[in-house]
Protein backbone atom coordinates (compact mmCIF):
# COMPACT_ATOMS: atom_id res chain seq x y z
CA UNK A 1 91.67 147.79 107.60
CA UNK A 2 89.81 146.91 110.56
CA UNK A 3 87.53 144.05 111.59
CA UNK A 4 85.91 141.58 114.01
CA UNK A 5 84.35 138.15 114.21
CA UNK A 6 81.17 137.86 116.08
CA UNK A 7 78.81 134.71 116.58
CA UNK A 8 75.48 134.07 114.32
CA UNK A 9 73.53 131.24 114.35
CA UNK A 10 74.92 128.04 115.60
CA UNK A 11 78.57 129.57 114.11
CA UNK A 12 80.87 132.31 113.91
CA UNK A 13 81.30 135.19 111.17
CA UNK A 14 83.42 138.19 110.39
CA UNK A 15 83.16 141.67 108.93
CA UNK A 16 85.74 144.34 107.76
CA UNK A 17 85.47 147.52 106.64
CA UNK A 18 87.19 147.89 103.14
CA UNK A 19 86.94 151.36 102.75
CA UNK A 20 84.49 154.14 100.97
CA UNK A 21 82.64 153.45 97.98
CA UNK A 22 85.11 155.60 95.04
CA UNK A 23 82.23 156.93 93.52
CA UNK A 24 79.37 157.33 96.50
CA UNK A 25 81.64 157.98 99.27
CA UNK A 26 79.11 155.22 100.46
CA UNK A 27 81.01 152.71 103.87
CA UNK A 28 81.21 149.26 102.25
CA UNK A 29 81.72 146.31 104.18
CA UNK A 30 82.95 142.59 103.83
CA UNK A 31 81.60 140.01 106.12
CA UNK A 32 81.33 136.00 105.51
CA UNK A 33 79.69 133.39 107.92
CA UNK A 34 79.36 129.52 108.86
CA UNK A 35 82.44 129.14 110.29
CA UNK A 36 82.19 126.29 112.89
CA UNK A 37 85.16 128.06 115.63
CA UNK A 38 86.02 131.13 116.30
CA UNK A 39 89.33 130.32 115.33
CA UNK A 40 88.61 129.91 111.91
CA UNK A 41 86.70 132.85 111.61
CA UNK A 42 89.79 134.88 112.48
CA UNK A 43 91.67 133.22 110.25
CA UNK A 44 89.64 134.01 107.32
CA UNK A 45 89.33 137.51 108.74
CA UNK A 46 93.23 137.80 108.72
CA UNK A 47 93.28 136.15 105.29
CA UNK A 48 90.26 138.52 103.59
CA UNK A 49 91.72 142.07 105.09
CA UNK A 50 95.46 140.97 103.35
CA UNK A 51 93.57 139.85 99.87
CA UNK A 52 91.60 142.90 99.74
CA UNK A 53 94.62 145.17 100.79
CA UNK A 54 96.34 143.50 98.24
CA UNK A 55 94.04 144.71 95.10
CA UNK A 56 92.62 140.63 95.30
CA UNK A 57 88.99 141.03 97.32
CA UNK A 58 86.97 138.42 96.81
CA UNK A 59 83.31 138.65 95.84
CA UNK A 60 80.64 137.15 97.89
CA UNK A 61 79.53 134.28 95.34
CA UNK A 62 77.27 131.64 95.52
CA UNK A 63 79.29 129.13 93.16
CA UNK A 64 79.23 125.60 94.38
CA UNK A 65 81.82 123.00 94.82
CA UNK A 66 80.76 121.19 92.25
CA UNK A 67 80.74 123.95 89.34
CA UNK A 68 84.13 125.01 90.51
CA UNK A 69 85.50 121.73 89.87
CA UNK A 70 83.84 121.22 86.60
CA UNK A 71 84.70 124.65 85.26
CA UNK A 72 88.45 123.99 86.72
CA UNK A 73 88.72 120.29 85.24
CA UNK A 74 88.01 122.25 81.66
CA UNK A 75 90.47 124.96 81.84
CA UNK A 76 93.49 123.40 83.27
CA UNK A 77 94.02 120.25 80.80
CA UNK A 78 96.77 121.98 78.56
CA UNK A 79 98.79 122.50 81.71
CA UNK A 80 98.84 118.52 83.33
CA UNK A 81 99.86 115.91 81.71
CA UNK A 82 96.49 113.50 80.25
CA UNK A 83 96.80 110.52 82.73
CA UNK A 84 96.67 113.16 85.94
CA UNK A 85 94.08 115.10 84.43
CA UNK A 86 92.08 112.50 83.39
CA UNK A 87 92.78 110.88 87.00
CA UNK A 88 91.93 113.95 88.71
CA UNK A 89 88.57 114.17 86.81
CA UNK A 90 87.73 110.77 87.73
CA UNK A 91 88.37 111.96 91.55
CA UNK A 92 86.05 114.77 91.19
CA UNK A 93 83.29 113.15 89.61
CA UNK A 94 83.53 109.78 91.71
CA UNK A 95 84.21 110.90 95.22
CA UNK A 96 83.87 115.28 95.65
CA UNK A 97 81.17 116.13 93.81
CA UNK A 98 78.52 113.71 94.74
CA UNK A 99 78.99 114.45 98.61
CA UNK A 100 79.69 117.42 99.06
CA UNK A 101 79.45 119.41 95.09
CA UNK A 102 76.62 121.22 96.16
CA UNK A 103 78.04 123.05 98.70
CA UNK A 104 78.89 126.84 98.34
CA UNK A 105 82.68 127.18 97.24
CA UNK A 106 83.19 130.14 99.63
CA UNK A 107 81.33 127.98 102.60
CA UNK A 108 83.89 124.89 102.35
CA UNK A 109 86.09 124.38 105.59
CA UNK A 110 88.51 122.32 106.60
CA UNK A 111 86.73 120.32 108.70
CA UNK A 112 84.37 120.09 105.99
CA UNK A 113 87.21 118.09 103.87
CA UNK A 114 88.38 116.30 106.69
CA UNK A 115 84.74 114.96 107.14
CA UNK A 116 85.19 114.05 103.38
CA UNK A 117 87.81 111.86 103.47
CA UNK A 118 86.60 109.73 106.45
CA UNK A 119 83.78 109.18 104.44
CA UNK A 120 85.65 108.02 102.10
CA UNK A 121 88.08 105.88 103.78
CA UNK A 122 84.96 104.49 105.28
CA UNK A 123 82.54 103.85 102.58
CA UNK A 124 83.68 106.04 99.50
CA UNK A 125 84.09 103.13 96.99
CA UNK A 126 82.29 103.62 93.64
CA UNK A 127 83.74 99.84 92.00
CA UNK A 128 83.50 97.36 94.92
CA UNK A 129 84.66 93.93 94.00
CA UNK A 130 83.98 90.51 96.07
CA UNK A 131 87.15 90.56 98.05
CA UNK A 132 87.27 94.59 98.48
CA UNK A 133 85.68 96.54 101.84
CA UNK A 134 83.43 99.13 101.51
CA UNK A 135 86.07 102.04 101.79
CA UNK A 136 88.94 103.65 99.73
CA UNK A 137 92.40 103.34 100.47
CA UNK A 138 94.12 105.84 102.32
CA UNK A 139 96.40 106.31 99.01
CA UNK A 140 93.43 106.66 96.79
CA UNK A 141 91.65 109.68 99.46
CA UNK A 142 95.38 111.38 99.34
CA UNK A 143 94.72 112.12 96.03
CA UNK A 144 91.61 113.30 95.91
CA UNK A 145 92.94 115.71 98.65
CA UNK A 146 95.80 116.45 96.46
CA UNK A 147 93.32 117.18 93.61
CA UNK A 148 91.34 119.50 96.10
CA UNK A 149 94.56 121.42 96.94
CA UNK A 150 95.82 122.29 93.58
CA UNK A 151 92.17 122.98 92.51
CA UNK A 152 91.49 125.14 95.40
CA UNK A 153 94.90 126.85 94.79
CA UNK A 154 93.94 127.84 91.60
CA UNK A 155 90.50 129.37 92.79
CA UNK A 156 92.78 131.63 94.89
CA UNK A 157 94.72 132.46 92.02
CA UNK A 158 91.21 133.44 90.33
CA UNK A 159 89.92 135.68 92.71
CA UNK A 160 87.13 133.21 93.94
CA UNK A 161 88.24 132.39 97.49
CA UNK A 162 90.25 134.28 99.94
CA UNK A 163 92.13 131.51 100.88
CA UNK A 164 93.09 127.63 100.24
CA UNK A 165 91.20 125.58 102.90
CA UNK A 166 93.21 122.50 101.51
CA UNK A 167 95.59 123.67 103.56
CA UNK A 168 94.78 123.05 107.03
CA UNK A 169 92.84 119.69 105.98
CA UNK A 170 94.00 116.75 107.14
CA UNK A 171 94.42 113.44 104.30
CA UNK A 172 94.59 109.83 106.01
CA UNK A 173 98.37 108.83 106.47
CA UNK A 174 99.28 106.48 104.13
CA UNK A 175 102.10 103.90 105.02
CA UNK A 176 105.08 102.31 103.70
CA UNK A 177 103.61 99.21 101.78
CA UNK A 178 104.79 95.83 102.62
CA UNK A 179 106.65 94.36 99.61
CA UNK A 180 107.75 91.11 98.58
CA UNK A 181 111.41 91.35 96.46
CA UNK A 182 112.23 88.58 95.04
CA UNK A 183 115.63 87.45 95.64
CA UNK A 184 118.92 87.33 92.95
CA UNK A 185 118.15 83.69 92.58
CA UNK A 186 114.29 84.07 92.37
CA UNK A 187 114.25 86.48 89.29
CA UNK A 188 117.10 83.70 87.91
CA UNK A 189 114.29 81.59 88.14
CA UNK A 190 111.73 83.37 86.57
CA UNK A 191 113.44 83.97 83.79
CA UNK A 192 114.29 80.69 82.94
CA UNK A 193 111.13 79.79 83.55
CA UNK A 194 109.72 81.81 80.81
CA UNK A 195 112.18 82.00 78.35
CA UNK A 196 110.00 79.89 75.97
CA UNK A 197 107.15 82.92 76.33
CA UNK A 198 106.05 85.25 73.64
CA UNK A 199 106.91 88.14 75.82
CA UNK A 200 110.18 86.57 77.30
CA UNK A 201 111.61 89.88 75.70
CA UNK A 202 109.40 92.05 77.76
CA UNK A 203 109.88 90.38 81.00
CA UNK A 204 113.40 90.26 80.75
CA UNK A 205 113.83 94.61 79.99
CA UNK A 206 111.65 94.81 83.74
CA UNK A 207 114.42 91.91 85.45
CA UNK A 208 117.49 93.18 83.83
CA UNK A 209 116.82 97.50 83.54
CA UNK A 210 114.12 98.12 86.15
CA UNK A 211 111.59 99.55 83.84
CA UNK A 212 108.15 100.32 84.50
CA UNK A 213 105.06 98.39 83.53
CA UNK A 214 104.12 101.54 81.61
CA UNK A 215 107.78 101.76 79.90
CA UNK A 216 107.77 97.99 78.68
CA UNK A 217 104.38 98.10 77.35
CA UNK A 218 104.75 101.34 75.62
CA UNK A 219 107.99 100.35 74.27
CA UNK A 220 108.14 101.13 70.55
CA UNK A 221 110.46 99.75 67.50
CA UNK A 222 112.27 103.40 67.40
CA UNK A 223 112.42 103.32 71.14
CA UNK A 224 114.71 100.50 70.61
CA UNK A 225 118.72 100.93 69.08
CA UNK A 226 120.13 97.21 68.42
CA UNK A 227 123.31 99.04 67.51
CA UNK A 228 124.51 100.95 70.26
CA UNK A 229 122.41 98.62 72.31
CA UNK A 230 120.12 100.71 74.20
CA UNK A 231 116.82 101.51 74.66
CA UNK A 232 114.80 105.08 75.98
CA UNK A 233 111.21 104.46 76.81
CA UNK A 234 109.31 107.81 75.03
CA UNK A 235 105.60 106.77 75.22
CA UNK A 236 104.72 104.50 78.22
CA UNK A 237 101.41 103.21 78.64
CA UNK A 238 99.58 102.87 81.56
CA UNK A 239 96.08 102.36 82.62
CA UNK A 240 93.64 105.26 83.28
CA UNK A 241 90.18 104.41 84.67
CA UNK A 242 90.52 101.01 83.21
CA UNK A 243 91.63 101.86 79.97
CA UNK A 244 94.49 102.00 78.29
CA UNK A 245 96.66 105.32 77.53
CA UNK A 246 99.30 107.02 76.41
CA UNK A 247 101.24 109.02 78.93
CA UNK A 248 104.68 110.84 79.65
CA UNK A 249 108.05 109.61 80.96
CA UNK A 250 107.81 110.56 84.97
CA UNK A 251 110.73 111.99 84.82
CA UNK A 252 113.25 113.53 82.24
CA UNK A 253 116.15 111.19 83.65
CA UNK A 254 113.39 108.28 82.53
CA UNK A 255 114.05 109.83 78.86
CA UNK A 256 117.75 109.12 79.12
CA UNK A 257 119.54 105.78 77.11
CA UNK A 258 119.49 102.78 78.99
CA UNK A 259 122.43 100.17 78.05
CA UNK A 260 121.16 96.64 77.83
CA UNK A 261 123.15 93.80 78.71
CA UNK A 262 124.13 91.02 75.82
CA UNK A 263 121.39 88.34 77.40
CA UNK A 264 118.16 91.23 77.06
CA UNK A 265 120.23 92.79 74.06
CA UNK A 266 119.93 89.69 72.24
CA UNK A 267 116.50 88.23 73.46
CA UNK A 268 115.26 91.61 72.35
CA UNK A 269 116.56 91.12 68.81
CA UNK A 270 115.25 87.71 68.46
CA UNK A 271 111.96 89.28 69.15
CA UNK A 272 111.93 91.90 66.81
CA UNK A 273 112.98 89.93 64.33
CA UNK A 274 109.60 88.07 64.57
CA UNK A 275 107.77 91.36 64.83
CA UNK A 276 109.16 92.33 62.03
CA UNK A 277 107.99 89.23 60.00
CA UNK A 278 104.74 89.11 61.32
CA UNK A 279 103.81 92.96 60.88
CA UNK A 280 104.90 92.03 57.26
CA UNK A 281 102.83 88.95 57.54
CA UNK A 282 99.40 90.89 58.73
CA UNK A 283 100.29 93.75 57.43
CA UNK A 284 99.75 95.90 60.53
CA UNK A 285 101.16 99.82 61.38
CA UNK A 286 101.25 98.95 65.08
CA UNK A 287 104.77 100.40 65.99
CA UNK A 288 104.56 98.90 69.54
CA UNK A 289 106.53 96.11 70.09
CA UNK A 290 105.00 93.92 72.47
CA UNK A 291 100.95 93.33 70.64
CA UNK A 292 99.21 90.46 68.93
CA UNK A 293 100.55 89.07 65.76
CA UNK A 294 98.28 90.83 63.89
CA UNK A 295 99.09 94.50 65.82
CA UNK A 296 96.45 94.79 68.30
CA UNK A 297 97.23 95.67 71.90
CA UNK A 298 98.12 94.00 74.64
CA UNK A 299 96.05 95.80 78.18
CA UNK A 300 98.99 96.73 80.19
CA UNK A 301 96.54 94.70 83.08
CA UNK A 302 97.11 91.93 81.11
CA UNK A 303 100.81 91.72 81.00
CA UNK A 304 100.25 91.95 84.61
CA UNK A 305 98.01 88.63 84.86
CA UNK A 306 100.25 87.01 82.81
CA UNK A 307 103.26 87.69 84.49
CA UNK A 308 101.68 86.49 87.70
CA UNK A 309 100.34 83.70 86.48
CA UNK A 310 103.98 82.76 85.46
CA UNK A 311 104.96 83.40 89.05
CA UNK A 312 102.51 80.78 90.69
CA UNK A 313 103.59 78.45 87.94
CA UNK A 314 107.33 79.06 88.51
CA UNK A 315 106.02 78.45 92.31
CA UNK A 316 107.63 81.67 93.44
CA UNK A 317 106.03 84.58 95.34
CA UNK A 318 103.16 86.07 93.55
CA UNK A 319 104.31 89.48 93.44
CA UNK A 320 103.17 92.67 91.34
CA UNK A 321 105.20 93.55 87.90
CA UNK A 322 106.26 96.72 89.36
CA UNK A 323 107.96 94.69 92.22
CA UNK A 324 110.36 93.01 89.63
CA UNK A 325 111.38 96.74 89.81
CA UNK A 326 111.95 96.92 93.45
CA UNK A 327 113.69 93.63 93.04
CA UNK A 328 116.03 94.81 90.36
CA UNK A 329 117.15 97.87 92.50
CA UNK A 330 117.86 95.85 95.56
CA UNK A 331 119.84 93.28 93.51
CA UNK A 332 121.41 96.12 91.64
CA UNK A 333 122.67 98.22 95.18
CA UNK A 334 123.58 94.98 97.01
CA UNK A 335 126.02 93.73 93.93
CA UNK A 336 128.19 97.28 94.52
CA UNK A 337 126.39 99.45 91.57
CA UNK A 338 126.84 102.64 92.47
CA UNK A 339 123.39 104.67 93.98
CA UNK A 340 123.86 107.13 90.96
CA UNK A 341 124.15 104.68 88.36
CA UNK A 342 120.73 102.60 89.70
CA UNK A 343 119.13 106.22 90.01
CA UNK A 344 119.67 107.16 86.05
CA UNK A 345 119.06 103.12 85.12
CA UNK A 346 115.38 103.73 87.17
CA UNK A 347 114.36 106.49 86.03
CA UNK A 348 114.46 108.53 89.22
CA UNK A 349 114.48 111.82 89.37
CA UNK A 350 117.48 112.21 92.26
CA UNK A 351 119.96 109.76 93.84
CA UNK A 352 118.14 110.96 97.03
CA UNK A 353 114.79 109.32 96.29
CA UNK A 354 116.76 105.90 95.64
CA UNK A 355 118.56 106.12 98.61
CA UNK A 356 115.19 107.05 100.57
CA UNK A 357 113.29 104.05 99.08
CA UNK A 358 115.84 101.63 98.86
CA UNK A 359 117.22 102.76 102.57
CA UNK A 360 116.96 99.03 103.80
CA UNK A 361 120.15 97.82 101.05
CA UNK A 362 122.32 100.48 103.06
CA UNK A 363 123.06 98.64 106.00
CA UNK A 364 124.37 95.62 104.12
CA UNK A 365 126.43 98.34 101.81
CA UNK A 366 127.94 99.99 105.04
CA UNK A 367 129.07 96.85 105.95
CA UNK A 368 130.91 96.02 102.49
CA UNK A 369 132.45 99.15 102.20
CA UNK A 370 133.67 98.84 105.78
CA UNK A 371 135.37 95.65 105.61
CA UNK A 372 136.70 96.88 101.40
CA UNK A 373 138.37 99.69 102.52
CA UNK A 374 139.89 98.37 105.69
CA UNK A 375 141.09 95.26 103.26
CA UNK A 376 142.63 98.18 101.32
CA UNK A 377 144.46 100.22 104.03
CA UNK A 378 145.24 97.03 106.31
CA UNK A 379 145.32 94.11 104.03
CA UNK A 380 143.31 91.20 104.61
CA UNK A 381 146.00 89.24 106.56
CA UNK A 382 145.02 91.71 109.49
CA UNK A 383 141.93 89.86 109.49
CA UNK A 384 141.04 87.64 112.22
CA UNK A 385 141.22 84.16 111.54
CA UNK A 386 138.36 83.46 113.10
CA UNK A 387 136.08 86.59 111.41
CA UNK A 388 134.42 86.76 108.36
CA UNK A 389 135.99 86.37 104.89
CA UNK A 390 132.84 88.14 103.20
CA UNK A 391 130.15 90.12 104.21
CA UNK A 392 127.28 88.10 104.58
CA UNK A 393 123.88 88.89 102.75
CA UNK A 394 120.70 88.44 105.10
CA UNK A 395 118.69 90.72 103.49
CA UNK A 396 115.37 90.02 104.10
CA UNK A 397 113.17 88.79 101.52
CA UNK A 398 109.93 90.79 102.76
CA UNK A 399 111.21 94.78 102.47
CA UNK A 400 108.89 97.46 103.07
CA UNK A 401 109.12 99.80 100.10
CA UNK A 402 107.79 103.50 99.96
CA UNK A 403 106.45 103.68 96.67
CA UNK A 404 106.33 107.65 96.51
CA UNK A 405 107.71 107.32 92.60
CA UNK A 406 104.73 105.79 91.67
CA UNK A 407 101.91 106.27 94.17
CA UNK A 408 99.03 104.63 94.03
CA UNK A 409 96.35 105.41 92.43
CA UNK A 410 98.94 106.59 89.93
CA UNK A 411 101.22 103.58 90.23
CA UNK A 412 100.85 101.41 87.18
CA UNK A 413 99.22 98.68 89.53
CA UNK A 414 96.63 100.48 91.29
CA UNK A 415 93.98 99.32 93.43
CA UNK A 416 91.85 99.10 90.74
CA UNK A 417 89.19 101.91 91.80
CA UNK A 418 90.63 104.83 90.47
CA UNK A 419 92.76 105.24 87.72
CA UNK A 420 96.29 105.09 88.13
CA UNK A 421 99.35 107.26 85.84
């Protein structure tokens, strides 16, 4: 098939010949226009002449952005799990559709998306609160863009675009955010701190396992084996648009036993003990552990305030829940647990994520193992007498953690204007 692009109006457009009409012998031709270069012309040229050689033409259509994603958000729930499609809803509606859903499907660019999310980064909030700027985060535009790109991916796959403009857009960057860990000795003090509390149980699973908000929360009484002393999150809940849901374990290794320590194995005992009476008490069929006396749910937000509030009380740094997680796996790779081992206990879905997000332990591991296995092939009276007896542990307290396992807005502490998995 041949074809060329050609300038009209203030733009470019292209046309291709796609071969005689079957029945009327009739020359039928493809064209398309509004392309802002010339480059992109030609690349929907090059793109249109290989879909309609390959049986998958697309129809000229008037269908706007906006009906795309509404008829898309419909047909696609059985396939994503409820917190991302309910998430990727909220996108649509709140940020795509009223800018730029009445634009023709087949007419969207990439610099058309790209003009998108500057808006948005700029002044896209919906929810603005006192202390909160006029614009998203860059986390919160990347997934909207990641919405656009599986939705436009799908039109593809449909037969209503030639190509996925997605493609060539261009999300903000978002950056490694700068967490506070709390130290060994920190969480030692948070924990006695609170061991009077109603949820002591809670807080210590998140100190002593590394669970997620979401996994705590959700945690359930048959989630929970006193015998063989382990528990296996099935059902965390998180916070979607505000509210409170049920979602899936991230991963499948998140599905696997976790062994508890004597300290949480027994603090977690003690606790559903007194569940136990007071469900009998009230008379409740909540099966979650950590509610009300009388069964009703706790907001996982809540657990969040509460747990905070604890910190400034404690007078330690006021950190986020899920950073109690971050602190566990620093604690956890600096103490000489294997990578592997703190991958399965998080959740993770490869020791090569751990290693990537917890990349600033390493150094002070290198430097253990060097002076262990030197101890072991030259003894330590090659030492000199004036060198180290231990490695020392400098670690800094402020660690910059990528949180790519649970990115916001679908970390379990969002920024609070989109809903978060």
């Amino acid at each position: 098939m041949k074809g060329s692009v050609y300038r009209k109006d203030a733009g470019w457009a292209y046309r291709f010949d796609l071969g005689p009409d079957p029945l009327t012998s009739k020359r039928r031709q493809a064209s398309k226009s509004g392309f802002p270069t010339r480059r992109e012309a030609e690349k929907a040229l090059r793109a249109a002449i290989a879909g309609a050689e390959a049986g998958r033409h697309v129809r000229a259509s008037r269908r706007t952005v906006g009906q795309f994603l509404e008829e898309w958000h419909r047909v696609v729930q059985p396939a994503m799990r409820p917190t991302t499609w309910t998430k990727y809803g909220y996108c649509a509606r709140s940020y795509v559709i009223p800018v730029i859903g009445g634009t023709a499907l087949q007419e969207l660019t990439p610099v058309r998306l790209n003009a998108l999310y500057l808006h948005l980064v700029q002044g896209g909030r919906v929810r603005r609160r006192a202390d909160q700027g006029p614009g998203l985060e860059p986390s919160t535009v990347a997934t909207v863009h990641r919405m656009l790109h599986r939705a436009l991916a799908d039109a593809v796959r449909w037969g209503y675009l030639p190509r996925n403009v997605a493609e060539d857009a261009t999300p903000p960057r978002v950056g490694r955010r700068r967490a506070t860990v709390w130290t060994s000795e920190q969480l030692r003090a948070f924990v006695a701190h609170v061991r009077a509390d109603r949820l002591f149980a809670l807080y210590l699973l998140v100190v002593t396992t590394g669970m997620r908000r979401g996994e705590v929360v959700g945690l359930r009484r048959e989630d929970v084996d006193l015998d063989a002393g382990t528990v296996v999150p099935s059902v965390p809940r998180v916070v979607v648009d505000g509210q409170a849901a049920e979602s899936e374990t991230k991963t499948e290794a998140g599905e696997r036993p976790r062994a508890l320590d004597p300290v949480t194995l027994a603090a977690l005992r003690a606790h559903i003990e007194r569940w136990e009476g007071e469900r009998a008490e009230f008379g409740h069929t909540n099966d979650l552990l950590f509610c009300w006396p009388d069964g009703s749910q706790i907001h996982p937000d809540t657990v969040t305030d509460w747990f905070q509030n604890h910190a400034r009380a404690a007078g330690l740094p006021v950190i986020r829940l899920h950073d109690v997680r971050h602190s566990y796996a620093s604690a956890a790779l600096k103490s000489g647990v294997h990578p592997k081992v703190v991958s399965e206990r998080l959740g993770h879905a490869d020791v090569g994520f751990t290693l990537r997000t917890y990349s600033h332990v390493i150094p002070g591991m290198d430097a253990a193992a060097a002076t262990l296995v030197a101890d072991l092939i030259l003894g330590t009276d090659a030492r000199p007498e004036d060198g180290p007896s231990e490695p020392l542990d400098t670690g800094p307290v402020h660690e910059s953690v990528h949180d790519t396992d649970d990115p916001a807005p679908e970390t379990e502490e969002g920024e609070g204007e989109s809903p978060a998995a």
